[in-house]
Protein backbone atom coordinates (compact mmCIF):
# COMPACT_ATOMS: atom_id res chain seq x y z
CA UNK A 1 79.65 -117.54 -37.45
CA UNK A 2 79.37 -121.02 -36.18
CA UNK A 3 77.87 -123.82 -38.44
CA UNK A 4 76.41 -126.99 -37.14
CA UNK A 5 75.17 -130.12 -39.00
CA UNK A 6 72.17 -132.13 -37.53
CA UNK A 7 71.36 -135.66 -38.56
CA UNK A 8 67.84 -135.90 -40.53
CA UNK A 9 65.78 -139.06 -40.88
CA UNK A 10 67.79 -141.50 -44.16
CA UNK A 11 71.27 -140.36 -43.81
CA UNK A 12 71.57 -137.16 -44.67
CA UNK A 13 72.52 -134.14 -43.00
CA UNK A 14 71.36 -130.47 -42.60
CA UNK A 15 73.46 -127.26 -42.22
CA UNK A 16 72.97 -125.06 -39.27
CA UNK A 17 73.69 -121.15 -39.31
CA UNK A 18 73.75 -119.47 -35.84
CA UNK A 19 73.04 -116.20 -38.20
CA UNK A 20 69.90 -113.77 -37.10
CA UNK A 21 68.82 -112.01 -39.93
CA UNK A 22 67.03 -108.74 -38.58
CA UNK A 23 63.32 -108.42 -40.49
CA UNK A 24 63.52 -104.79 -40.82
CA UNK A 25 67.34 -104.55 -41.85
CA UNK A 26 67.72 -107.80 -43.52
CA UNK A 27 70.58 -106.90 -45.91
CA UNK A 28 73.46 -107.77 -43.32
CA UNK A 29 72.62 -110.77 -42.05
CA UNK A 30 72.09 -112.56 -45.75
CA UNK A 31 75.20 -111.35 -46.37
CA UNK A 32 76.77 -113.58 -43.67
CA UNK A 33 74.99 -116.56 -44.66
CA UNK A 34 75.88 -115.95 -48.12
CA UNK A 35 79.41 -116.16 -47.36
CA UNK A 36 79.18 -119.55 -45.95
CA UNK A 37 76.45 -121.02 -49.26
CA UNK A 38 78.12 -118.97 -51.62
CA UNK A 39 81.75 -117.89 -50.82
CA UNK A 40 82.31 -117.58 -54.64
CA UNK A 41 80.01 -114.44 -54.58
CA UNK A 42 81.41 -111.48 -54.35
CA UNK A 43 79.76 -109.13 -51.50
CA UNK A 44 79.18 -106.00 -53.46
CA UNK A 45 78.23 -108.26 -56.65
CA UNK A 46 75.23 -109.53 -54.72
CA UNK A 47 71.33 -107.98 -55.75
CA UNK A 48 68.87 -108.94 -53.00
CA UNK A 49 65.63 -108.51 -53.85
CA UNK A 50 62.44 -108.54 -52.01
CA UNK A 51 59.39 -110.83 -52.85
CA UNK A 52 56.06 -109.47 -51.50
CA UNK A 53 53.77 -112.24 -51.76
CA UNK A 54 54.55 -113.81 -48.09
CA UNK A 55 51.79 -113.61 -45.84
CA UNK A 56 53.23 -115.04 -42.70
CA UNK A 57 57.57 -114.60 -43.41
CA UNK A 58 59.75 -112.56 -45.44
CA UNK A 59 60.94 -113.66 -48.45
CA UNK A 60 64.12 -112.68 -50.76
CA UNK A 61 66.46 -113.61 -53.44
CA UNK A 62 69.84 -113.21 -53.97
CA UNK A 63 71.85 -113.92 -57.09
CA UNK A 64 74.69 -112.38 -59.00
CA UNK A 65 73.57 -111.38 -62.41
CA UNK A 66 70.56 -112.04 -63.56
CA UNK A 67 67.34 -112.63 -61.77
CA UNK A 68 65.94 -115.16 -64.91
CA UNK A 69 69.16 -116.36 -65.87
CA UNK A 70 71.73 -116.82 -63.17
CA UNK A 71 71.31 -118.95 -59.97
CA UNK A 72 69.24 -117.46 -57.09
CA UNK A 73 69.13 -118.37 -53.14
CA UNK A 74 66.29 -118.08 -51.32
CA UNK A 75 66.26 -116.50 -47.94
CA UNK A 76 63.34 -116.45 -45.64
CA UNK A 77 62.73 -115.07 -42.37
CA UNK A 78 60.14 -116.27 -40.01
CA UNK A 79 57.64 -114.15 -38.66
CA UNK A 80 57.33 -113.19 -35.13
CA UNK A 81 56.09 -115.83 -32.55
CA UNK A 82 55.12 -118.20 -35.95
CA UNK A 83 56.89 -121.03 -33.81
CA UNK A 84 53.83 -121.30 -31.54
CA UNK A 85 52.12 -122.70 -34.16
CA UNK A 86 54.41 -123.92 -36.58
CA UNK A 87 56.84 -126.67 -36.36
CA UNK A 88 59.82 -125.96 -38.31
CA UNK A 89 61.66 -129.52 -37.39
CA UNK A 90 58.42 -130.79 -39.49
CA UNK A 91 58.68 -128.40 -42.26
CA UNK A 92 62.30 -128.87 -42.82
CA UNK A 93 61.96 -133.07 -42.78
CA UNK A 94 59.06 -131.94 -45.65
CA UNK A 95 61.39 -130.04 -47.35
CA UNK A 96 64.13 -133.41 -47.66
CA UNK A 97 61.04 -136.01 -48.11
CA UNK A 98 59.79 -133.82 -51.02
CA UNK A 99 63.34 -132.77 -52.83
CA UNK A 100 63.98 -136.66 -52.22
CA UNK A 101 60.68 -137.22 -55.10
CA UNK A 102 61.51 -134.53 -57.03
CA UNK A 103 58.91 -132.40 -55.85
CA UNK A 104 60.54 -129.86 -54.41
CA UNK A 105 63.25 -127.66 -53.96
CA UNK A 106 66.03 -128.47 -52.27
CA UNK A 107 67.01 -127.47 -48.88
CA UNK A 108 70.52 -125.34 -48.21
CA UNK A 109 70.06 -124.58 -44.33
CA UNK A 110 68.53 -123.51 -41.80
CA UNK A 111 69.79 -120.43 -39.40
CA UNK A 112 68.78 -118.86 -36.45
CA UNK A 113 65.15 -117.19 -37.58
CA UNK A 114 64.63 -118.85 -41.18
CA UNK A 115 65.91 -121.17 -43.94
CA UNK A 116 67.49 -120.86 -47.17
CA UNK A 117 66.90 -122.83 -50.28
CA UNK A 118 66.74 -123.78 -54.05
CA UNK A 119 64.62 -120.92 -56.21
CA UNK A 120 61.82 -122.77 -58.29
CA UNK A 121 62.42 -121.31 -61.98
CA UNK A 122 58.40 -120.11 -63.12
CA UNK A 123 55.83 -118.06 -62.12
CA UNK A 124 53.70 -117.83 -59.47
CA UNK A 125 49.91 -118.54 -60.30
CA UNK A 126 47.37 -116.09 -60.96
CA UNK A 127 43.05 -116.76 -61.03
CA UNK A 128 43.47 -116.63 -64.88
CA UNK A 129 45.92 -119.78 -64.86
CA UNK A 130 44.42 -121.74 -61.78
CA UNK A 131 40.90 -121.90 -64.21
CA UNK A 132 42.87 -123.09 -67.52
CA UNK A 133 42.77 -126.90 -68.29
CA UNK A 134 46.07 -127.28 -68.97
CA UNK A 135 47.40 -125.91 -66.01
CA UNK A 136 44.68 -126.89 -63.29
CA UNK A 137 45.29 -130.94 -64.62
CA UNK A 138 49.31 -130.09 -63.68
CA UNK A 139 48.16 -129.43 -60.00
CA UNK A 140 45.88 -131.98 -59.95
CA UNK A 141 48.60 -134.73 -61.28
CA UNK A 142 51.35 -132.91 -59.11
CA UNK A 143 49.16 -133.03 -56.06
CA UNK A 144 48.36 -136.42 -56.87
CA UNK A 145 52.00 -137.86 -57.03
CA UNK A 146 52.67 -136.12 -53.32
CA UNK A 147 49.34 -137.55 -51.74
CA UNK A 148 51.52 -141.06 -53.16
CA UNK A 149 54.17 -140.52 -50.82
CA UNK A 150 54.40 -143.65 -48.37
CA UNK A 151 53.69 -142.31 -44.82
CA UNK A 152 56.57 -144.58 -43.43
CA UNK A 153 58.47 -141.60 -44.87
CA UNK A 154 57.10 -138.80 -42.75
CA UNK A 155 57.36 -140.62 -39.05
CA UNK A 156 53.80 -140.95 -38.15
CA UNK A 157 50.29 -142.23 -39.56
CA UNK A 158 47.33 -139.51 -37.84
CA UNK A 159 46.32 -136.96 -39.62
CA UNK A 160 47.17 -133.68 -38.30
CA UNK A 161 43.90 -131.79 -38.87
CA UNK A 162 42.22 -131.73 -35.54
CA UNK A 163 45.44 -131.49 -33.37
CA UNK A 164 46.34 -128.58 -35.40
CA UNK A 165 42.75 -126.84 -35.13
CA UNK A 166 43.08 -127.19 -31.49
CA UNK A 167 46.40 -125.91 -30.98
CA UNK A 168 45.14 -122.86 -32.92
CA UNK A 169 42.10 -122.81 -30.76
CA UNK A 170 44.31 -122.63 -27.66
CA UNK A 171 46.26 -120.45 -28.44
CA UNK A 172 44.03 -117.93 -29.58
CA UNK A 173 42.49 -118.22 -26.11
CA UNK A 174 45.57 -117.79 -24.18
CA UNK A 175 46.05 -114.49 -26.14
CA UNK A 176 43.84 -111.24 -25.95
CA UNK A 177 40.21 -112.07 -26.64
CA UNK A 178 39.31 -111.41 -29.91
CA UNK A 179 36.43 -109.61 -28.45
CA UNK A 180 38.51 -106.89 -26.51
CA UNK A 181 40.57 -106.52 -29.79
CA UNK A 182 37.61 -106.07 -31.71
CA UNK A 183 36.47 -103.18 -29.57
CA UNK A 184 39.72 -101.69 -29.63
CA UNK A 185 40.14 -101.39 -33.81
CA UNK A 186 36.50 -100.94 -34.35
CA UNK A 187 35.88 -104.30 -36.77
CA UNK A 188 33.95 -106.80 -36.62
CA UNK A 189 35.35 -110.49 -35.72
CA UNK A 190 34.34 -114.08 -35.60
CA UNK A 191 32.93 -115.10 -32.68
CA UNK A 192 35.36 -118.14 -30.87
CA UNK A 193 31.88 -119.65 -29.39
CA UNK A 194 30.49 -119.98 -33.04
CA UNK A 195 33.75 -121.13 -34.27
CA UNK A 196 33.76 -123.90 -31.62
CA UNK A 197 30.74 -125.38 -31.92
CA UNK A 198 31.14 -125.54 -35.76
CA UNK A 199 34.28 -127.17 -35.02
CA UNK A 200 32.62 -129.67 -32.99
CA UNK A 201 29.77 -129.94 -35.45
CA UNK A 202 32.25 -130.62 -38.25
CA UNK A 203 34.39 -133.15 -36.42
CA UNK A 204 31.56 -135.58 -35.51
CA UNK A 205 30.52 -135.38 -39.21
CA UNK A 206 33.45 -135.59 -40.79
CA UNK A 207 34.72 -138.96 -38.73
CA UNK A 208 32.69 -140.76 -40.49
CA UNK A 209 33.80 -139.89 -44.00
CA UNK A 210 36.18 -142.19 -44.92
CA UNK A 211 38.99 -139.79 -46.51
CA UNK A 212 42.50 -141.55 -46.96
CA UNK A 213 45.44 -139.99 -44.33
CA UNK A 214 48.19 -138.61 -46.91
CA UNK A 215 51.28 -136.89 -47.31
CA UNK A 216 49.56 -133.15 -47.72
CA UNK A 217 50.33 -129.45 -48.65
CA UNK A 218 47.77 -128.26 -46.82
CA UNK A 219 48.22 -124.91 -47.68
CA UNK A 220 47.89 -124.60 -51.64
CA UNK A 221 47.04 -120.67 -52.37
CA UNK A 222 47.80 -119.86 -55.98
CA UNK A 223 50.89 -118.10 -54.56
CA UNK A 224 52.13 -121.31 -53.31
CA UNK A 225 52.03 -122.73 -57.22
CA UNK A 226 54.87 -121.88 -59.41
CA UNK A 227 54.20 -122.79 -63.31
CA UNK A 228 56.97 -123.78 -65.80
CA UNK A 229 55.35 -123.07 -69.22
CA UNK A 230 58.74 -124.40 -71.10
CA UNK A 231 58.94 -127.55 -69.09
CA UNK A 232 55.26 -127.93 -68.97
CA UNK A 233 55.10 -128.42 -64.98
CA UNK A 234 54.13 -127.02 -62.08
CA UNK A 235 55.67 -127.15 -58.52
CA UNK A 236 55.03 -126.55 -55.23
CA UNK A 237 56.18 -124.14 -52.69
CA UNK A 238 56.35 -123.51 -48.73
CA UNK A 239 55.88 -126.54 -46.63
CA UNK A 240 55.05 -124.98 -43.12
CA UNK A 241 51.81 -126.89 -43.10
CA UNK A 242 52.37 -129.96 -44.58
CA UNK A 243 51.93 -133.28 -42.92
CA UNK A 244 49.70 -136.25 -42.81
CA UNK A 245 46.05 -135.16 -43.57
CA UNK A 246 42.78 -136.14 -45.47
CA UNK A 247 42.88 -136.25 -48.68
CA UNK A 248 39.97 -134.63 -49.20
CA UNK A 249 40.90 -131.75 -46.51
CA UNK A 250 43.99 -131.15 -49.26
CA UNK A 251 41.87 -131.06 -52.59
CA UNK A 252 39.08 -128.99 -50.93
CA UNK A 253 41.59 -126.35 -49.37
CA UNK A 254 42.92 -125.95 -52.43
CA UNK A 255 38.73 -125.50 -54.35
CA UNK A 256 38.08 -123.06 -51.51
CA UNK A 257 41.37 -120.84 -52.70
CA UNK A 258 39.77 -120.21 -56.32
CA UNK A 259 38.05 -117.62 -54.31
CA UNK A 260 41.02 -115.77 -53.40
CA UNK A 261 42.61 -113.98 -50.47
CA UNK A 262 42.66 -110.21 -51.31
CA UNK A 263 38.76 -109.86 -51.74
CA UNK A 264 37.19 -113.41 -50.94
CA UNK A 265 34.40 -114.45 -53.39
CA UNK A 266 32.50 -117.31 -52.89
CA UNK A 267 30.92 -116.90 -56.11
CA UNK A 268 34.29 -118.21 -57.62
CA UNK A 269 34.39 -121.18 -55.82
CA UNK A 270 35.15 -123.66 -58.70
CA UNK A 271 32.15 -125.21 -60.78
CA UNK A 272 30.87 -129.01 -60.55
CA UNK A 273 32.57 -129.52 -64.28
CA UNK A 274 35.89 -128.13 -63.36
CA UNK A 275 36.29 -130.43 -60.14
CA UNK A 276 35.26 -133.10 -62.00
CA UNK A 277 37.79 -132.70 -64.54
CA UNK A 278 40.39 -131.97 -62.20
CA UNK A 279 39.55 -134.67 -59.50
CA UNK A 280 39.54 -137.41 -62.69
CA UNK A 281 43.00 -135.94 -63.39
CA UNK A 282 44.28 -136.24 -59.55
CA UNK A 283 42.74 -140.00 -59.35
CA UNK A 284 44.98 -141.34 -62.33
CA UNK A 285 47.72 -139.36 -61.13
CA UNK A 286 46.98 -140.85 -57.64
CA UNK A 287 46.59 -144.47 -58.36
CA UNK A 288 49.70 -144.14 -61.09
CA UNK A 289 51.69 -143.18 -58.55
CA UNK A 290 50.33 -145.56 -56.07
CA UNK A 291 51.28 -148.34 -58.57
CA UNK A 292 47.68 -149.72 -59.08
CA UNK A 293 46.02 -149.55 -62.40
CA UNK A 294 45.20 -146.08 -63.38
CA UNK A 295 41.92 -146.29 -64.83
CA UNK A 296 38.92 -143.69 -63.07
CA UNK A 297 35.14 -144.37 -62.92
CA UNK A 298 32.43 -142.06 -62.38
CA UNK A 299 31.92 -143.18 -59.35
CA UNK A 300 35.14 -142.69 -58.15
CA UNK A 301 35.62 -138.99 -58.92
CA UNK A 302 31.77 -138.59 -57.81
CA UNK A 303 32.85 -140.07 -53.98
CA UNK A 304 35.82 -138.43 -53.96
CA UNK A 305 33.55 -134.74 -55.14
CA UNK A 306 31.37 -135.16 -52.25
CA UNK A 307 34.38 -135.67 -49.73
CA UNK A 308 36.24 -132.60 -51.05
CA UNK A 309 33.04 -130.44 -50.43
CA UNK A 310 32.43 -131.60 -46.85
CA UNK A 311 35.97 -131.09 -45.85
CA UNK A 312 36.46 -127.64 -47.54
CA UNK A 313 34.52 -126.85 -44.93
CA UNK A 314 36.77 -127.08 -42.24
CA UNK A 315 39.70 -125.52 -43.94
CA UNK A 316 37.52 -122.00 -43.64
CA UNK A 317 37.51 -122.39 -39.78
CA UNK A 318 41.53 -123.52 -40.05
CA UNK A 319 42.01 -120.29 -41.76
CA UNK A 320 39.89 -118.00 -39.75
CA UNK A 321 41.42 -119.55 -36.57
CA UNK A 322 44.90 -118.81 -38.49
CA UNK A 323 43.91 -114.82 -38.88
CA UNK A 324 43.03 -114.43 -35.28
CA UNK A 325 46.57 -115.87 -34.27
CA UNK A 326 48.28 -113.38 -37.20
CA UNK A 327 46.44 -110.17 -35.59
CA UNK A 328 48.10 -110.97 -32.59
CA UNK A 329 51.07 -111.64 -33.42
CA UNK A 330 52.25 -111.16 -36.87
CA UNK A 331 55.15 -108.20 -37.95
CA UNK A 332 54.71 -108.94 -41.48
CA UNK A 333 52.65 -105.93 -43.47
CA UNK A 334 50.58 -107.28 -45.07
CA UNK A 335 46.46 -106.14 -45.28
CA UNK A 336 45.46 -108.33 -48.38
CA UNK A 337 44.88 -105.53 -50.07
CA UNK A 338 47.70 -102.91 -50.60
CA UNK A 339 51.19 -102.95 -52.07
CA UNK A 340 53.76 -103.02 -49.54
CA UNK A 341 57.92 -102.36 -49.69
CA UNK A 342 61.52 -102.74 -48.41
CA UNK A 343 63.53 -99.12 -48.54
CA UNK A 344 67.25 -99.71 -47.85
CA UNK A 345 68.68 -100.18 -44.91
CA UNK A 346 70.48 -97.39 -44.87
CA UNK A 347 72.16 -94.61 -47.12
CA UNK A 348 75.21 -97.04 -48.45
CA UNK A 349 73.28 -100.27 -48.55
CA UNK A 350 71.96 -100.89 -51.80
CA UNK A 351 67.77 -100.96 -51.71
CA UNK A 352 66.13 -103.82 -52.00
CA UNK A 353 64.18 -104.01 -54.83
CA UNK A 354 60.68 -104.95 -55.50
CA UNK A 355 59.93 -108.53 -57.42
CA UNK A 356 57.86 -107.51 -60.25
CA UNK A 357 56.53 -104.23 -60.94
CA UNK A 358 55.98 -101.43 -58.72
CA UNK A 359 52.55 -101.22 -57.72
CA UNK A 360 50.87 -97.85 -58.57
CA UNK A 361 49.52 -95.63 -55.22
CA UNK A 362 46.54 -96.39 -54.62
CA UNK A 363 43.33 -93.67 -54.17
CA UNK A 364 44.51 -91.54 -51.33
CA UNK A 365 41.37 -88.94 -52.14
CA UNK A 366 39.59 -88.07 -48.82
CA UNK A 367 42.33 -89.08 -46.07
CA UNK A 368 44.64 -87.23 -44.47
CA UNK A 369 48.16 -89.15 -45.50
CA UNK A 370 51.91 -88.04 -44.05
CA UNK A 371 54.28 -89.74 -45.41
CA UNK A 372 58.04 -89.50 -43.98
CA UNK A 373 60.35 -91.33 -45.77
CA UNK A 374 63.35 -91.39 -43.89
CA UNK A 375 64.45 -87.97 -44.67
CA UNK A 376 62.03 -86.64 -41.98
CA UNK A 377 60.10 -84.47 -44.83
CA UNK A 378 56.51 -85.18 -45.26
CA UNK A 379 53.85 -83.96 -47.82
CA UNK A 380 52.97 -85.10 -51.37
CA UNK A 381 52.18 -88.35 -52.26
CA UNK A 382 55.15 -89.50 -53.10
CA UNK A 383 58.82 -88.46 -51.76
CA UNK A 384 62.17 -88.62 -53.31
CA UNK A 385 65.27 -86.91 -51.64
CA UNK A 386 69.18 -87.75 -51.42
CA UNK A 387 68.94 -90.90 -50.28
CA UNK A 388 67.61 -92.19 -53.05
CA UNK A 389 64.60 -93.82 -51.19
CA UNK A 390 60.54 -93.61 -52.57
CA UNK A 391 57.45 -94.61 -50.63
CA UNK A 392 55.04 -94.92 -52.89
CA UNK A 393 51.63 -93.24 -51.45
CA UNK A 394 49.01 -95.12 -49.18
CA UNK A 395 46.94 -94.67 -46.28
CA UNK A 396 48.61 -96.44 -44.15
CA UNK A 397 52.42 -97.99 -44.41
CA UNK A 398 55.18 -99.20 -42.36
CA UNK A 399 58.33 -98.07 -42.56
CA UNK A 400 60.30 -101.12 -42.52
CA UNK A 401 63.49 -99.69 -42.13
CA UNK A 402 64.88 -99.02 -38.81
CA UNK A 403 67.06 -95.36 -38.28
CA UNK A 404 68.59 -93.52 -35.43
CA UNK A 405 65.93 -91.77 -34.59
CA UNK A 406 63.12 -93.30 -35.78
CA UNK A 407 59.36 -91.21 -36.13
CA UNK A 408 56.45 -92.77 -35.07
CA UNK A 409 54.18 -94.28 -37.97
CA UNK A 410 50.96 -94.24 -37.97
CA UNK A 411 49.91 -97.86 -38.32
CA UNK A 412 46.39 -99.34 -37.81
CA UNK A 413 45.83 -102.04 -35.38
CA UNK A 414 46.74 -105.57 -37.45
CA UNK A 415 43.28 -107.02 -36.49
CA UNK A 416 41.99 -104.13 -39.12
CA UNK A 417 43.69 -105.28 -41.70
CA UNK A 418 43.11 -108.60 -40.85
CA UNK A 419 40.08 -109.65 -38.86
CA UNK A 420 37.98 -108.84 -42.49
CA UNK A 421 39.98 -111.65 -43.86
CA UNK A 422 38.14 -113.62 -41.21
CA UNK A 423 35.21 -112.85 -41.16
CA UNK A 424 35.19 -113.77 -45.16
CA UNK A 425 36.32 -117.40 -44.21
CA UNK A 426 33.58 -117.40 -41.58
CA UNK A 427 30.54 -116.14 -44.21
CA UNK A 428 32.06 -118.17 -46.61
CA UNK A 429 31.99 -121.58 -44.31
CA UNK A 430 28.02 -120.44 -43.50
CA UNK A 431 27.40 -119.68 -47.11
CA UNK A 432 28.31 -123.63 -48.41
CA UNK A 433 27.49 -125.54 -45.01
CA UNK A 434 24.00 -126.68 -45.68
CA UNK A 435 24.57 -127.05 -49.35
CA UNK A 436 27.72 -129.40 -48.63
CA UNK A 437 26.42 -130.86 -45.00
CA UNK A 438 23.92 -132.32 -46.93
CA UNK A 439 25.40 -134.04 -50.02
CA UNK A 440 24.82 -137.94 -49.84
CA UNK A 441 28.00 -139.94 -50.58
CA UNK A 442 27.11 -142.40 -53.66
C-alpha cells in the first residue's frame, strides 16, 4: 500500500491511500486502510457496519467496541462515474475549510475511490425534528455561521449555481436521451426542452435578485443533518456540493427538502410562520458571525423570504437534472422507497450489518418474487441457510455481493426507480412557479 501526502491550501497536508475498496465486497479493502488510520485495531476486532441512507456513495463505519461509545471511522465509497459531475479536489478543500471553523468533521484521507473521516456523534434528522423550534433555529444559526465563512478561504468569488446546472445539462445530453430511456422502462420523464427553457426563464429572473455569493451546503436533506440533543447542536454532513452560491439558493434548497425525498409532497413545503421564524434566527446568526450588530427587522427577514422562494425554484430543476444523470449512471440501490442491504462478502467474512433496525418486507402480495440468496435456493419470502445470510423479501433487490458463479438478478431499469423522483421535482417546480415568480421584493 503506498501512501502519499498532498499539500492543501494554509499549510496543511492530506493523506493519500492508493487503496480501491470494491462496492460490492467492501470488507477487504477497509481493512487495508484501516491498518494504515488505525494500526492499533486489531483485524478480527473490527465491526463494519453499513449505513443505508447514501443516495449517491456507500457509506460505513468501523469501530472496535461499541457503535455509541467507542470511536468510529467513516469510510465512503464513491459511486460510479460521480466524478463527471462532482469535484472531489473541491469537496475535500470543504472538508479542511469547515473542520478549520468547527463545523465539521475532520478529514483522515482520501484513497483511490472515496475518503475516510471523523463520525459526527447524533442522529440523523427525521420530518418530526426538522418542524420543531428548537431544532429548526439550530440549522438556521448553524447554516448561518457557514454562509459567514470569508470567501478568500474557498479560492474563488462566483457562485457556482449556473456552471453547475450546465455541466449537468451537458452531460445528460451526451448520455442516452432520456426519451429513449423512457421508452425502454416504461415511465414517464421530464422533458430536457421544458427543463431548458425553465432554466433560461429562471436565470434571467433570478440575475436580478440581489442574493449575497456565500460559502454554501447546497445540498441540506434532513439526512445530511445530524442532531446532538446532549450538546444541544446540530452539524452538518457530506460536502460534495458545497461551494460559493446564493444565499438564498442555500436556505430555499433546504425549505424545498421539508417535502421529502421518498414520496415528495409539496403540501409540506414549510409555512410562511415557520420561515419566518427560522430566517429571523439565520439573520442574527448571520450578521453575529459576520461581526456586525445582530439585531433583525421585519424587513429584513421579509426580503430575504421572498429571495428564498424565487430561488427554491431552481434547486427543483438542479435536482431533477441530478436524477437523470443517477439513472444513467448510478450502482448505488437505492429507489427512494424500499429498504436495501449488504450480505457478507463471503462465508468467513463477518456480515455487515445494518445501521438501525432492520426494515420489515414490504407487501410482496400480487408479484411473482424469487429470491436467491447466495445459496442458489429460491422460494419463500425470506431465506436463511448455512451461511448465515437473510434477504429480507422485496420485489425487486440487488444482490450486492459478488460469488463465483453469480445468478442473474432480476433488477429493474434505474430510471424506474428513479425518473419518478423527477418528475416530483419537476410538478413540484410547476406547482410554486407562478405563486413565487410573482412575489414583489419589499
Amino acid at each position: 500500500m503506498e501512501m502519499k501526502r498532498y499539500p492543501n491550501d494554509g499549510g496543511c497536508e492530506r493523506l493519500h491511500l492508493d487503496v480501491c475498496v470494491d462496492e460490492r465486497t467492501p470488507r477487504h479493502g477497509t481493512l487495508e486502510l484501516l491498518k494504515k488510520l488505525r494500526p492499533e485495531w486489531k483485524p478480527e476486532d473490527i465491526q463494519i457496519k453499513a449505513f443505508t441512507e447514501g443516495i449517491t456513495n456507500q457509506l460505513m463505519g468501523c469501530y472496535v467496541g461499541s457503535l455509541m461509545q467507542d470511536p468510529v471511522l467513516l469510510v465512503r465509497v464513491y459511486g460510479q462515474m460521480t466524478e463527471l459531475f462532482m469535484d472531489r479536489d473541491k469537496e475535500m478543500e470543504m472538508f479542511r475549510v469547515l473542520y478549520k471553523h468547527g463545523c465539521g468533521p475532520e478529514l483522515y484521507c482520501s484513497f483511490t475511490n472515496g475518503i475516510c473521516y471523523e463520525f459526527v456523534k447524533g442522529v440523523v434528522l427525521d420530518d418530526t425534528l426538522l418542524r420543531q423550534p428548537s431544532v429548526y433555529r439550530l440549522i438556521a444559526t448553524e447554516m448561518g455561521k457557514i454562509h459567514s465563512i470569508k470567501s478568500e478561504e474557498t479560492g474563488n468569488s462566483s457562485p457556482v449555481l449556473w456552471s453547475r446546472l450546465s455541466q449537468f445539462l451537458n452531460l445528460v445530453q451526451s448520455s442516452d436521451a432520456p426519451e429513449q430511456q423512457k421508452s425502454s422502462a416504461h415511465v414517464e420523464a421530464p422533458s430536457l426542452k421544458i427543463i431548458i427553457k425553465e432554466m433560461e426563464e429562471l436565470k434571467s429572473h433570478l440575475t436580478h435578485i440581489n442574493s449575497p455569493v456565500v460559502l454554501c451546503h447546497n445540498d441540506l436533506l434532513t439526512k445530511n443533518v445530524i442532531y446532538n440533543q446532549e450538546e444541544g447542536a446540530v452539524k452538518f454532513i457530506d460536502y460534495e456540493y458545497a461551494d460559493l452560491n446564493y444565499q438564498a439558493y442555500d436556505i430555499g434548497n433546504h425549505f424545498n427538502e421539508f417535502a421529502g425525498i421518498n414520496n415528495v409532497d409539496s403540501s409540506l413545503y414549510p409555512s410562511c410562520e415557520l420561515q419566518f421564524d427560522w430566517l429571523t434566527a439565520y439573520l442574527e446568526s448571520f450578521k453575529w458571525f459576520s461581526g456586525v450588530d445582530s439585531t433583525v427587522t421585519k424587513k429584513e427577514v421579509l426580503e430575504l423570504y421572498v429571495q428564498v422562494c424565487k430561488f427554491s425554484l431552481v434547486a427543483h430543476l438542479f435536482w431533477c437534472l441530478w436524477a437523470l444523470l443517477q439513472a444513467k449512471h448510478s450502482t448505488i440501490d437505492f429507489d427512494f422507497q424500499r429498504p436495501y442491504f449488504f450480505p457478507s462478502s463471503d462465508e468467513t467474512d463477518p456480515p455487515l450489518q445494518f445501521a438501525g433496525p432492520t426494515p420489515s418486507p414490504p407487501d410482496t402480495a400480487g408479484f411473482s418474487t424469487r429470491l436467491h440468496c447466495g445459496c442458489r435456493s429460491a422460494g419463500p419470502a425470506t431465506c436463511s441457510c448455512s451461511r448465515g445470510q437473510r434477504v429480507s423479501a422485496v420485489q425487486e433487490f440487488r444482490l450486492l455481493a459478488s460469488d463465483a458463479d453469480p445468478l442473474p438478478t432480476p433488477v429493474p431499469p434505474f430510471s424506474e426507480l428513479i425518473f419518478p423522483y423527477a418528475m416530483a421535482r419537476f410538478n413540484y417546480y410547476f406547482e410554486k412557479k407562478q405563486e413565487f415568480f410573482g412575489m414583489k421584493l419589499p
